[in-house]
C-alpha atoms as a PDB file:
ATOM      1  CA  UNK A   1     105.289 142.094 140.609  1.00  0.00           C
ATOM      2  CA  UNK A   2     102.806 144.681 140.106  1.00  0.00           C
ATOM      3  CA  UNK A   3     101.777 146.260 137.729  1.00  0.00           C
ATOM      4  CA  UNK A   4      99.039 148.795 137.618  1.00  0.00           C
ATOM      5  CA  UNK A   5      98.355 149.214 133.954  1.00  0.00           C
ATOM      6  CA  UNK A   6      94.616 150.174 132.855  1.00  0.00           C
ATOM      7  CA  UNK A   7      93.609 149.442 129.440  1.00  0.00           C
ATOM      8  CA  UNK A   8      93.078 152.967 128.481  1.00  0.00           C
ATOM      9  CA  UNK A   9      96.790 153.134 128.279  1.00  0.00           C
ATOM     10  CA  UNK A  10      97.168 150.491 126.163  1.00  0.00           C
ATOM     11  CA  UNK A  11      94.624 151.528 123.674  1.00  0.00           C
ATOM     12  CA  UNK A  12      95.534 155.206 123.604  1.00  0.00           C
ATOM     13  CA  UNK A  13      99.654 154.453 123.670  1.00  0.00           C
ATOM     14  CA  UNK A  14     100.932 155.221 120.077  1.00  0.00           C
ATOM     15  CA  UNK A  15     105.223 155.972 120.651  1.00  0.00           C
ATOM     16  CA  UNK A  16     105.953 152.463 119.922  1.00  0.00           C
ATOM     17  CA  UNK A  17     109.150 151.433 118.093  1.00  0.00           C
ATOM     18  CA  UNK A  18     110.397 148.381 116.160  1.00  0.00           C
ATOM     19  CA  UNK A  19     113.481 147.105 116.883  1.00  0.00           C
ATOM     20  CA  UNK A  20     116.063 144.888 114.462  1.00  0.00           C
ATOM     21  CA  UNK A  21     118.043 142.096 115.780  1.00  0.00           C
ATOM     22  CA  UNK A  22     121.035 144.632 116.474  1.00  0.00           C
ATOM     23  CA  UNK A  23     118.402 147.187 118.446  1.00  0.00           C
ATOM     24  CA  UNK A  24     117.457 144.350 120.695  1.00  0.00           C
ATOM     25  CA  UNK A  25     121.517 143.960 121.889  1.00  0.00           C
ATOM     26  CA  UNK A  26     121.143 147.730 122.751  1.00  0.00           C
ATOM     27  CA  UNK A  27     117.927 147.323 125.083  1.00  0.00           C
ATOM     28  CA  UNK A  28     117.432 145.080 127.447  1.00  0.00           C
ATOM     29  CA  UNK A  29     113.821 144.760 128.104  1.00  0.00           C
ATOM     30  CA  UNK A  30     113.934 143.241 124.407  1.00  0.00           C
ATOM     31  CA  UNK A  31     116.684 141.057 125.024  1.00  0.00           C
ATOM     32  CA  UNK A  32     114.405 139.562 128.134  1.00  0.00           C
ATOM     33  CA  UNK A  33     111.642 139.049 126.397  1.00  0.00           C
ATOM     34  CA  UNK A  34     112.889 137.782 123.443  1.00  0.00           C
ATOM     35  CA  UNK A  35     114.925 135.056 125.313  1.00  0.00           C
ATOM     36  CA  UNK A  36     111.649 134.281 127.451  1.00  0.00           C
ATOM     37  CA  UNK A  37     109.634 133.602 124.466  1.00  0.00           C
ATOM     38  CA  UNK A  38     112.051 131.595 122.333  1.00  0.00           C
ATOM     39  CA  UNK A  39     113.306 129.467 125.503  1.00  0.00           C
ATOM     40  CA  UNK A  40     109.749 128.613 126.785  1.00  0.00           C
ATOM     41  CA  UNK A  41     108.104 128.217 123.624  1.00  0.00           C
ATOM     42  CA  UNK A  42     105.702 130.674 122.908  1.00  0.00           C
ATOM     43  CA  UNK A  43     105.148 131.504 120.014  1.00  0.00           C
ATOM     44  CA  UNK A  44     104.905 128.763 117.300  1.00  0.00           C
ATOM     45  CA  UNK A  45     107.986 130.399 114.767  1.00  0.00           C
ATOM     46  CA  UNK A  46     110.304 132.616 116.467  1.00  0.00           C
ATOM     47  CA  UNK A  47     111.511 133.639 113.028  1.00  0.00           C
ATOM     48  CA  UNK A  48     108.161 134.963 112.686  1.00  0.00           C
ATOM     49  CA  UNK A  49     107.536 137.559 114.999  1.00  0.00           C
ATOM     50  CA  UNK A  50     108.822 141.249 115.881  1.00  0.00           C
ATOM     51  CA  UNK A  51     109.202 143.161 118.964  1.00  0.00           C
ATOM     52  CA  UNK A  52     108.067 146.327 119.653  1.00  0.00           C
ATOM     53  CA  UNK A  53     108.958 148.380 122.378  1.00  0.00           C
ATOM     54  CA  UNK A  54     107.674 151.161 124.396  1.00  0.00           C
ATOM     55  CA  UNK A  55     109.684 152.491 127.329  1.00  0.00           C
ATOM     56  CA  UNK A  56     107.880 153.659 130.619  1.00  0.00           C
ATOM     57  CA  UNK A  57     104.133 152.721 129.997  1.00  0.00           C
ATOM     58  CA  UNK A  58     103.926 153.096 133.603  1.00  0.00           C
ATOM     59  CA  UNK A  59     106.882 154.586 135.639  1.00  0.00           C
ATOM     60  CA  UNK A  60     110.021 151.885 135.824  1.00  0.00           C
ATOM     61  CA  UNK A  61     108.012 149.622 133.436  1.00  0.00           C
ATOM     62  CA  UNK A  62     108.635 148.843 129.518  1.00  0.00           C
ATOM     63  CA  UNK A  63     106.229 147.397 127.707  1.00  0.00           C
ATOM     64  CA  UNK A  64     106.902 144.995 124.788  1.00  0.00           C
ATOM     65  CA  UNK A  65     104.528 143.800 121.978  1.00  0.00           C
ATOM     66  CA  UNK A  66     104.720 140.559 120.308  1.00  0.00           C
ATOM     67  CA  UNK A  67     103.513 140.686 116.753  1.00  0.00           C
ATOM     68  CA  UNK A  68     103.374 138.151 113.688  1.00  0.00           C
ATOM     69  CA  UNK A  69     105.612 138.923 111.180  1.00  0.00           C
ATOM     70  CA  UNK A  70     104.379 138.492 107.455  1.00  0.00           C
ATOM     71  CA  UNK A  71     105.702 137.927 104.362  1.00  0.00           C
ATOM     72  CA  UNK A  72     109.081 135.787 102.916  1.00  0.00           C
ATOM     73  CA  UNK A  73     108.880 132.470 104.269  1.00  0.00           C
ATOM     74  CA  UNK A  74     106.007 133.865 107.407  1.00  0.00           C
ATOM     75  CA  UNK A  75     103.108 133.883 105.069  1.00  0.00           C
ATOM     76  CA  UNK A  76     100.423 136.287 105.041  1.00  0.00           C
ATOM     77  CA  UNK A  77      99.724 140.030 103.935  1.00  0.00           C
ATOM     78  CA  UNK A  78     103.123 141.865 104.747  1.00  0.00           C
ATOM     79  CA  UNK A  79     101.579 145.038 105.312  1.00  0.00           C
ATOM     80  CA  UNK A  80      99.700 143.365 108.726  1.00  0.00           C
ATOM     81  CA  UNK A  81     101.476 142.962 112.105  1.00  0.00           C
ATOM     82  CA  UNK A  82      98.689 140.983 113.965  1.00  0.00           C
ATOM     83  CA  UNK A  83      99.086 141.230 117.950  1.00  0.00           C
ATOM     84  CA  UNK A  84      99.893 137.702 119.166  1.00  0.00           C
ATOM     85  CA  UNK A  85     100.901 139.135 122.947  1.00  0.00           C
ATOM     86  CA  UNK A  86     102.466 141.560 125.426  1.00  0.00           C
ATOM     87  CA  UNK A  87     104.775 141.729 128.107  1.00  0.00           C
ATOM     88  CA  UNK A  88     105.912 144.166 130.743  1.00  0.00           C
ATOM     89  CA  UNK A  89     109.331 144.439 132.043  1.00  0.00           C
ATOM     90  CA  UNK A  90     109.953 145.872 135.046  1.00  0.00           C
ATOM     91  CA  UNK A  91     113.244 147.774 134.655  1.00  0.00           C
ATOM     92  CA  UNK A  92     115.116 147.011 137.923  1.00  0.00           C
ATOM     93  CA  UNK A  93     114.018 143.742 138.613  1.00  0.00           C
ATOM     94  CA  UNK A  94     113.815 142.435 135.134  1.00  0.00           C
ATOM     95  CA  UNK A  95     110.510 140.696 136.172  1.00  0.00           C
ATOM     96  CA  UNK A  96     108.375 140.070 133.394  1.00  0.00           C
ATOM     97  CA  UNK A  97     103.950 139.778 133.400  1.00  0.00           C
ATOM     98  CA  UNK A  98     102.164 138.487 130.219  1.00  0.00           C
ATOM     99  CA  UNK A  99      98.962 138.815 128.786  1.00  0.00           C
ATOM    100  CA  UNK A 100      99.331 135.620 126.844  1.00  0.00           C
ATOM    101  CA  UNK A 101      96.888 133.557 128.918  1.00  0.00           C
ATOM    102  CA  UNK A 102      94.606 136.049 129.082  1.00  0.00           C
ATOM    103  CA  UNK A 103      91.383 134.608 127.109  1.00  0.00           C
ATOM    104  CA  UNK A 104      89.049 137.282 128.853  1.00  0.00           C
ATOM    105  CA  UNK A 105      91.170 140.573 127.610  1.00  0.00           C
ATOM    106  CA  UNK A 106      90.421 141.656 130.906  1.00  0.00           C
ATOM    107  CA  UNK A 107      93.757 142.626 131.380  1.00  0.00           C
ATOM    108  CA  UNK A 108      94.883 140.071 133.538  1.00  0.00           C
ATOM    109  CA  UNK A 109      98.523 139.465 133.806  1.00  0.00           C
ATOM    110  CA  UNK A 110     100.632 136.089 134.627  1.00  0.00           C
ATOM    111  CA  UNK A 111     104.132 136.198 135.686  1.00  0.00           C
ATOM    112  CA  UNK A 112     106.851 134.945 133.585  1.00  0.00           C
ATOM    113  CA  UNK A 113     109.374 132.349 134.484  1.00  0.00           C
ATOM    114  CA  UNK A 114     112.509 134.276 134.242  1.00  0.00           C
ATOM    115  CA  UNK A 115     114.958 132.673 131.052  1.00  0.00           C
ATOM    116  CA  UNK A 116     117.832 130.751 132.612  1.00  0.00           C
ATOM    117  CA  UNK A 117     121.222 132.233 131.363  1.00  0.00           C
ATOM    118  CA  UNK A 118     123.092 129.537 129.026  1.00  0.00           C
END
């Protein structure tokens, strides 16, 4: 996969939209990534983190933002939605590129291991 993504885009990108459990049936970039991070593990409580979307940060390419979700039974200051990751969906394919292992915030993206169907 590859994506071409500069961080000037991320940075400067501000039509981004939350979705509810009901929204994420409806798109499937958030159905993808929300099945990759609960079946591989990444995050530490998947009951405590939302998805945001934003269709076609680059042509044919979604992008979706995982945040930490606060207050109830998350803990912390409700009004904050700290940035744990992102990922990028490619719309055809359905491949997926993280940011998660990216220590540097260079930008540098890792493929996903696509979610096995159950």
């Amino acid at each position: 996969m590859d994506f071409k993504i500069s961080i000037m885009i991320l940075t400067t990108t501000v039509i981004t939209s939350f979705y509810s459990q009901a929204d994420e049936m409806q798109d499937p970039s958030i159905s993808l990534v929300k099945k990759n991070v609960e079946h591989e593990n990444l995050v530490s409580d998947i009951h405590c983190v939302d998805y945001s979307l934003t269709k076609n940060i680059e042509q044919g390419v979604d992008l979706v933002n995982i945040l930490k979700k606060h207050g109830g039974k998350c803990g912390g200051d409700p009004q904050a939605q700290h940035h744990i990751f992102s990922v990028y969906v490619d719309q055809k394919t359905h491949e997926m590129a993280s940011d998660k292992d990216d220590m540097s915030g260079d930008g540098n993206l890792t493929p996903l291991s696509p979610t096995i169907e159950k």
